[in-house]
N, C-alpha and C. Protein backbone atom coordinates (compact mmCIF):
# COMPACT_ATOMS: atom_id res chain seq x y z
N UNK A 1 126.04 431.09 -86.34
CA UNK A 1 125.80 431.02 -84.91
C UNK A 1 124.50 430.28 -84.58
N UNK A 2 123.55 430.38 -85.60
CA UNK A 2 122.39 429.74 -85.05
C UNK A 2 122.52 428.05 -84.93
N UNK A 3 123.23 427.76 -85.77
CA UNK A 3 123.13 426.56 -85.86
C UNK A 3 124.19 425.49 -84.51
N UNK A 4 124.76 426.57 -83.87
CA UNK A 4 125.41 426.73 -82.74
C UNK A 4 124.12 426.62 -81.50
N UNK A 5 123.54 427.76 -81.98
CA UNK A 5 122.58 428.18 -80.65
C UNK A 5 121.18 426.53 -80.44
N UNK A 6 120.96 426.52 -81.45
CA UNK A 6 120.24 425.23 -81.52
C UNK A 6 121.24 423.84 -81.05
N UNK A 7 122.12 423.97 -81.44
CA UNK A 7 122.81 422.52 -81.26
C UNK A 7 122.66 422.43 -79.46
N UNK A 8 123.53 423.80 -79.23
CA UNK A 8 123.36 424.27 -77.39
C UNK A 8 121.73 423.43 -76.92
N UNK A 9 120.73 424.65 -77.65
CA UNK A 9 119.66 424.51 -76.61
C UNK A 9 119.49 422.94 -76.93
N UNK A 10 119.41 422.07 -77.84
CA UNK A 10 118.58 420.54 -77.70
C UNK A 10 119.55 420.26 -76.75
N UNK A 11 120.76 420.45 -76.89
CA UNK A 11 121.81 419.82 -75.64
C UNK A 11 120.92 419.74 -74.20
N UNK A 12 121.03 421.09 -74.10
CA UNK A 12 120.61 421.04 -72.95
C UNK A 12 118.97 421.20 -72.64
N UNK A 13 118.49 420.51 -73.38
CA UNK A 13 116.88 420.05 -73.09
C UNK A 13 117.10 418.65 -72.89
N UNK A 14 117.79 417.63 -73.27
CA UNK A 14 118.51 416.51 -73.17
C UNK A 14 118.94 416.52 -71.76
N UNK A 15 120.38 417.20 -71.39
CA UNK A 15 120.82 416.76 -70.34
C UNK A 15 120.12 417.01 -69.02
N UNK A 16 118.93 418.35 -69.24
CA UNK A 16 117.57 418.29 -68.01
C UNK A 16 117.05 417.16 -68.08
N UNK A 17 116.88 416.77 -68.80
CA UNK A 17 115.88 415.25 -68.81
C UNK A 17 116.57 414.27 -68.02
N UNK A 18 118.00 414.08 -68.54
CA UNK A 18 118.94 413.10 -68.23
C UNK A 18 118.78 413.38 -66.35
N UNK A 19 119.29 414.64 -66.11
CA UNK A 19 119.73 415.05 -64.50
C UNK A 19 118.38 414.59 -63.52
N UNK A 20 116.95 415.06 -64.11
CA UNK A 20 116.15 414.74 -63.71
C UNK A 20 115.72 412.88 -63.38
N UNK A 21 116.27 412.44 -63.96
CA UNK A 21 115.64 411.02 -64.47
C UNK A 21 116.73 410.58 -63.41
N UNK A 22 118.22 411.07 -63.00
CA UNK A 22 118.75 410.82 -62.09
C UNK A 22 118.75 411.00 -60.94
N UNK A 23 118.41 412.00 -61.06
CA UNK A 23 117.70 412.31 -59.68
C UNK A 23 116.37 411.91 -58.94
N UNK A 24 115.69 411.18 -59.66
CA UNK A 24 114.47 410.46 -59.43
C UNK A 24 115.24 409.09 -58.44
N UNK A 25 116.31 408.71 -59.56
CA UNK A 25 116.96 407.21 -58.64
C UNK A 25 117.67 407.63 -57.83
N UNK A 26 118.11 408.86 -57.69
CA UNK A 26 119.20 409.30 -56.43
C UNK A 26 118.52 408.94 -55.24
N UNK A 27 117.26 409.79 -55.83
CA UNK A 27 115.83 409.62 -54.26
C UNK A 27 115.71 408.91 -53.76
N UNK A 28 115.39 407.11 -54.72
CA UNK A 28 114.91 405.95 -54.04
C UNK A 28 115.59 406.09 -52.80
N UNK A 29 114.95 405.64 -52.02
CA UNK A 29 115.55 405.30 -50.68
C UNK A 29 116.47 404.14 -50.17
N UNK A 30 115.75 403.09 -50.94
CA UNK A 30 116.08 402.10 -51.00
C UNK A 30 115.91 400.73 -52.08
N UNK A 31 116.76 399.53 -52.00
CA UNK A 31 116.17 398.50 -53.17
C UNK A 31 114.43 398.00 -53.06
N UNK A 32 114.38 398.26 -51.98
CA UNK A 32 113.35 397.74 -51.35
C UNK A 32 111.83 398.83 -51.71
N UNK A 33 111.99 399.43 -51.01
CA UNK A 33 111.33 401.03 -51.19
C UNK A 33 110.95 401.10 -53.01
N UNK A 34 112.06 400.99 -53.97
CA UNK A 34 111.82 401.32 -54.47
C UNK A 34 111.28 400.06 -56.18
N UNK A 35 111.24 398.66 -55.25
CA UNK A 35 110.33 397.81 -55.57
C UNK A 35 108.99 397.97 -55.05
N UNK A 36 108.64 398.78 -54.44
CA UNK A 36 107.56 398.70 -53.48
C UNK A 36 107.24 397.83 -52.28
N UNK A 37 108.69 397.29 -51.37
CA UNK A 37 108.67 396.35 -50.47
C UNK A 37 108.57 397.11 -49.39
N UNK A 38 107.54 397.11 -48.72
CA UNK A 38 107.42 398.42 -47.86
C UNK A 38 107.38 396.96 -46.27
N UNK A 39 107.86 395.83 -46.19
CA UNK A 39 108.09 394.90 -44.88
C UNK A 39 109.02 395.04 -44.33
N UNK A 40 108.40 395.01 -42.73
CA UNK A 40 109.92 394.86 -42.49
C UNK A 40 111.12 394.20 -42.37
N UNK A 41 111.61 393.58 -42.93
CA UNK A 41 112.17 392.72 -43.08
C UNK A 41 113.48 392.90 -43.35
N UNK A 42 114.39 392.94 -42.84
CA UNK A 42 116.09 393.49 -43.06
C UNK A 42 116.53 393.48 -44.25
N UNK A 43 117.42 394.55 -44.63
CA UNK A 43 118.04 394.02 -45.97
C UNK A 43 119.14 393.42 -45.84
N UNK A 44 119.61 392.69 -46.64
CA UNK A 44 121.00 392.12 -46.87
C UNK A 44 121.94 393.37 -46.55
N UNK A 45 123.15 393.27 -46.07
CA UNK A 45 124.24 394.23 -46.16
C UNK A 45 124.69 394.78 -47.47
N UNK A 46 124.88 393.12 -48.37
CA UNK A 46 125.67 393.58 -49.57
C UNK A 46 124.46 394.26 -50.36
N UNK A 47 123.11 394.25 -50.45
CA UNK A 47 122.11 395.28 -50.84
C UNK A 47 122.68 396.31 -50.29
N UNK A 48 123.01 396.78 -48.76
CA UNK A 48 123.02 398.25 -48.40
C UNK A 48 124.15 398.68 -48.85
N UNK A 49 124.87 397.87 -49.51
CA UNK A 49 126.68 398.41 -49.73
C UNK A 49 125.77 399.03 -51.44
N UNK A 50 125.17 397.70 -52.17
CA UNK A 50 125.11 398.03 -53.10
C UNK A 50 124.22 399.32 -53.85
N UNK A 51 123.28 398.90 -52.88
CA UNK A 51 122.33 400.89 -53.09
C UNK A 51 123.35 402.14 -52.92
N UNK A 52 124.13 401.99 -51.69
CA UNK A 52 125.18 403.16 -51.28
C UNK A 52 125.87 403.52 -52.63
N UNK A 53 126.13 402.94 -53.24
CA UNK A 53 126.93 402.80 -54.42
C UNK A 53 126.58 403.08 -55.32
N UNK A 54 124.92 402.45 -55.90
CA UNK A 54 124.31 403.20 -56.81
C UNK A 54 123.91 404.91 -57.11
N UNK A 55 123.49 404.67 -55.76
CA UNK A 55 123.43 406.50 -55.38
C UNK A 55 124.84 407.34 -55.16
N UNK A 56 125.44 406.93 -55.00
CA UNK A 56 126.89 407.71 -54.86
C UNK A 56 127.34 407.86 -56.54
N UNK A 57 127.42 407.18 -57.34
CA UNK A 57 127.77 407.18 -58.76
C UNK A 57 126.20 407.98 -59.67
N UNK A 58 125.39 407.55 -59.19
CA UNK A 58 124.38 408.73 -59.81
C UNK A 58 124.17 409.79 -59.27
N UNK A 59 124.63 410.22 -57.92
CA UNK A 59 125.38 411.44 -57.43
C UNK A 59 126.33 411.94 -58.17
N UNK A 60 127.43 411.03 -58.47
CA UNK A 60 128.31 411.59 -58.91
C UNK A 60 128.27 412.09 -60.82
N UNK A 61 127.22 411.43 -61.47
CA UNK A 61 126.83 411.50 -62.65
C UNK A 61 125.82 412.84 -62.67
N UNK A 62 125.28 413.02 -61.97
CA UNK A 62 124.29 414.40 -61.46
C UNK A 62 124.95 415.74 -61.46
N UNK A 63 126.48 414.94 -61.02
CA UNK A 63 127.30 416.66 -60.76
C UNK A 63 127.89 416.84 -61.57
N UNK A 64 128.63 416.27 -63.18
CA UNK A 64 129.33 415.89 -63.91
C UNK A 64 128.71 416.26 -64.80
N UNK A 65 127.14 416.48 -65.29
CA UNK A 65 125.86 416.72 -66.23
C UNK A 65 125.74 418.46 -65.87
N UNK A 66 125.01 418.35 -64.53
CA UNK A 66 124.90 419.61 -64.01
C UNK A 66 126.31 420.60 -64.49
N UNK A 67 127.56 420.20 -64.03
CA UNK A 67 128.66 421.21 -64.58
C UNK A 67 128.96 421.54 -66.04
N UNK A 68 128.25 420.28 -66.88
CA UNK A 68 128.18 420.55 -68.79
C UNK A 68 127.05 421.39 -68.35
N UNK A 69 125.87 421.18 -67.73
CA UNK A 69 124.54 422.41 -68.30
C UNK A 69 125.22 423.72 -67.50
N UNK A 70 125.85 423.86 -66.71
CA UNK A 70 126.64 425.30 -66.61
C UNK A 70 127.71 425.93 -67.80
N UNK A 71 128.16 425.10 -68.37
CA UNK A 71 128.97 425.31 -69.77
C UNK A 71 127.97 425.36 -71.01
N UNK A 72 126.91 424.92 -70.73
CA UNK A 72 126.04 424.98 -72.00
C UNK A 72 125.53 426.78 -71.86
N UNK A 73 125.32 426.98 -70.42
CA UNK A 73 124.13 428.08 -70.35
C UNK A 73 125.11 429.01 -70.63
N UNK A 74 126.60 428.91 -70.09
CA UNK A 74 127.60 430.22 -70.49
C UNK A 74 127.90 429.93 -71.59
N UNK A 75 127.71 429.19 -72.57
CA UNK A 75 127.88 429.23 -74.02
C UNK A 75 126.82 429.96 -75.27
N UNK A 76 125.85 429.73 -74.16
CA UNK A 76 124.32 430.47 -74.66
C UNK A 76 124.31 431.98 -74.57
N UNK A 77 125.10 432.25 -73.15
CA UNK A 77 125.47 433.47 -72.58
C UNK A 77 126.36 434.25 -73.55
N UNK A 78 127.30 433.81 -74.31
CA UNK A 78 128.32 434.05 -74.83
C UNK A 78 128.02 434.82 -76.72
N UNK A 79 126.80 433.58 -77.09
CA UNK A 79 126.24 433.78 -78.36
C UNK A 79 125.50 435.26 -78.36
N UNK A 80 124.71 435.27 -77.15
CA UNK A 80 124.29 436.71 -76.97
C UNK A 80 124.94 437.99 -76.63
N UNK A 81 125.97 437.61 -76.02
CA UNK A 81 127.42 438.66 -76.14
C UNK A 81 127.96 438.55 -77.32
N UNK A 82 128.05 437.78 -78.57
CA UNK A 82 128.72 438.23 -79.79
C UNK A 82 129.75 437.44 -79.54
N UNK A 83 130.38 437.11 -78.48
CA UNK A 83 131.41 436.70 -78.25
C UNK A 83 131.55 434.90 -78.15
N UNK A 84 130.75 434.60 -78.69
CA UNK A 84 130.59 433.25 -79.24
C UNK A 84 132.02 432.55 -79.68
N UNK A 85 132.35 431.31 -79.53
CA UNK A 85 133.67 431.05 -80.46
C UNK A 85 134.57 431.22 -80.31
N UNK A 86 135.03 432.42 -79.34
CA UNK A 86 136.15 433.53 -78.97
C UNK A 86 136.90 432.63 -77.54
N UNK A 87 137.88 432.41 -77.64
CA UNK A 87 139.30 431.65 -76.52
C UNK A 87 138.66 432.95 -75.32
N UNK A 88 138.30 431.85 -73.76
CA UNK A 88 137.79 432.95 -73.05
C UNK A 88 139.42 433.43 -72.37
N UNK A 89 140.58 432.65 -72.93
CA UNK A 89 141.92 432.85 -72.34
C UNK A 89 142.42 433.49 -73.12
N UNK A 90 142.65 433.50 -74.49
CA UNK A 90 143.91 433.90 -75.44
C UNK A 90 143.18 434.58 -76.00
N UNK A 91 141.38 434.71 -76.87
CA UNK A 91 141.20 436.09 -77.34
C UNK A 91 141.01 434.89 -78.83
N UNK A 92 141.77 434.11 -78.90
CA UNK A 92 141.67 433.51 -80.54
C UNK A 92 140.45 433.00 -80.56
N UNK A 93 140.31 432.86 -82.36
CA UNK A 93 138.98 431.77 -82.48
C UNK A 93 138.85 430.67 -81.91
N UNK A 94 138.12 429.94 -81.77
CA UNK A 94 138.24 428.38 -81.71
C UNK A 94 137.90 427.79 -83.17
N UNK A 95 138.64 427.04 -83.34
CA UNK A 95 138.04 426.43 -84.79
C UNK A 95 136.62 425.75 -84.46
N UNK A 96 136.08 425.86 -85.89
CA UNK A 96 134.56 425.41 -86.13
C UNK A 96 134.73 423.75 -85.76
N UNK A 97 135.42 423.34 -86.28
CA UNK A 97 135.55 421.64 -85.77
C UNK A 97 135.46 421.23 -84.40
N UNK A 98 136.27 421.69 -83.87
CA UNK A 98 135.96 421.88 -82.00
C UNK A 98 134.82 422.48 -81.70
N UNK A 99 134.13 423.45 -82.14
CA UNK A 99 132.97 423.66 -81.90
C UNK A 99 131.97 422.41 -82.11
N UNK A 100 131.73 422.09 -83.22
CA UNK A 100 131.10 420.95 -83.75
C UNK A 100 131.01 420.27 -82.79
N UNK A 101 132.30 419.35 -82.22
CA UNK A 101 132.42 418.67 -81.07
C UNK A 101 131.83 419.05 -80.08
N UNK A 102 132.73 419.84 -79.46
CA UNK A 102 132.09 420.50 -78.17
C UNK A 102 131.84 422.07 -78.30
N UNK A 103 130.21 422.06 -78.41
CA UNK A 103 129.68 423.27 -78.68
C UNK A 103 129.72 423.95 -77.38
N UNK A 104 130.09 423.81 -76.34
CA UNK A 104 130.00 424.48 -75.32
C UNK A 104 131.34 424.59 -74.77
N UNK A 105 132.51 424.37 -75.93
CA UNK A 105 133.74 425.03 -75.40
C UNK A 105 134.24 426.30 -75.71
N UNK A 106 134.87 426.73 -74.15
CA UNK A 106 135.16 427.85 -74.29
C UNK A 106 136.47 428.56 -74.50
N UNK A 107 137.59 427.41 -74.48
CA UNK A 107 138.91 427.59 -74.92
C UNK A 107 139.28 426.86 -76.24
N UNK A 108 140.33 427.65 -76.57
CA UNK A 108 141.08 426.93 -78.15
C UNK A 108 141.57 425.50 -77.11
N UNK A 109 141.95 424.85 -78.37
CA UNK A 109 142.70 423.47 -77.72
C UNK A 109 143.96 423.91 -77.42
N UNK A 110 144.95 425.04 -77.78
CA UNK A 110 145.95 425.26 -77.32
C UNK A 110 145.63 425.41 -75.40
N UNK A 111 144.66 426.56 -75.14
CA UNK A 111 144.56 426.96 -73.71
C UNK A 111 144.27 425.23 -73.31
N UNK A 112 143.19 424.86 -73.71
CA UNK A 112 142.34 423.62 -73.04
C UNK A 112 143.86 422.74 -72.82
N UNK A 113 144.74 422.18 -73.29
CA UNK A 113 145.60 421.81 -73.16
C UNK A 113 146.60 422.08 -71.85
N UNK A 114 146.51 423.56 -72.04
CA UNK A 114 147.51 423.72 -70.97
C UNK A 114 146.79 423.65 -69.49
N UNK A 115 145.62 424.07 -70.03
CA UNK A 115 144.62 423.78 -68.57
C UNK A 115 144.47 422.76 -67.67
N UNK A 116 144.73 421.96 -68.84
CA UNK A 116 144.67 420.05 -68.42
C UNK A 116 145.74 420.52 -67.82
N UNK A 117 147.53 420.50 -68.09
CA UNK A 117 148.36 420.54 -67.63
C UNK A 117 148.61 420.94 -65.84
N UNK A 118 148.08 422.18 -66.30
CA UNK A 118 148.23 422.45 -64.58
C UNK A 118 147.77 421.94 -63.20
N UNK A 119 148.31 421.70 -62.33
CA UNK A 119 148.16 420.48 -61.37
C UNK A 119 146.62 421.23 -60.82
C-alpha cells in the first residue's frame, strides 16, 4: 500500500502545481494585459475570439485536473480505510496492474466498463 500511497501523494503535488499554473493564465485578462500592454488601443477581434478560447480550454483543463485531485484525495481516503484496491461497485479486487496505471481507480475494469456504457 505504501508504495500506492506515495505514487497518490507525488500525483497530486504535481497536479496542484499543474491547476495552479492554470489558473494563473485563466486570470490574464487579456493578450494585452498580460504582455504588459496596458494602451489603449483596441484589440483585434480575432485576439478577443482567440483569448476567449484560451481561457475557456484552460477552464476546461482546470476542471478535468481538479476532478483527478478529487479521485486522488478519495483514493488517499480509501488507503486509510483499509479499503484500498477494493471495486467501490462489486466488492472485488482491482488488479495491481490497473492500479499501477491508474492509482486512483476505484472500480475493477469490469464495473469501469459498464460505467462507460451507461448513457
Amino acid at each position: 500500500m505504501q508504495v500506492f500511497k506515495d505514487q497518490l501523494l507525488t500525483l497530486r503535488v504535481r497536479l496542484r502545481d499543474d491547476v495552479d499554473h492554470l489558473a494563473d493564465a485563466a486570470l490574464k485578462k487579456s493578450r494585452s494585459e498580460a504582455n504588459g500592454d496596458l494602451s489603449s488601443m483596441p484589440i483585434h477581434m480575432a485576439d478577443l475570439g482567440s483569448d476567449n478560447f484560451e481561457q475557456e480550454f484552460t477552464l476546461s483543463l482546470m476542471e478535468n485536473e481538479g476532478g483527478t485531485l478529487a479521485q486522488i484525495e478519495t483514493s488517499l481516503e480509501r488507503i486509510e480505510e483499509g479499503i484500498y484496491g477494493q471495486c467501490e461497485e462489486c466488492g472485488a479486487r482491482i488488479p495491481k496492474k490497473r492500479l499501477k496505471a491508474i492509482p486512483y481507480a476505484i472500480l475493477c475494469i469490469r464495473c469501469a466498463e459498464q460505467q462507460e456504457q451507461r448513457p
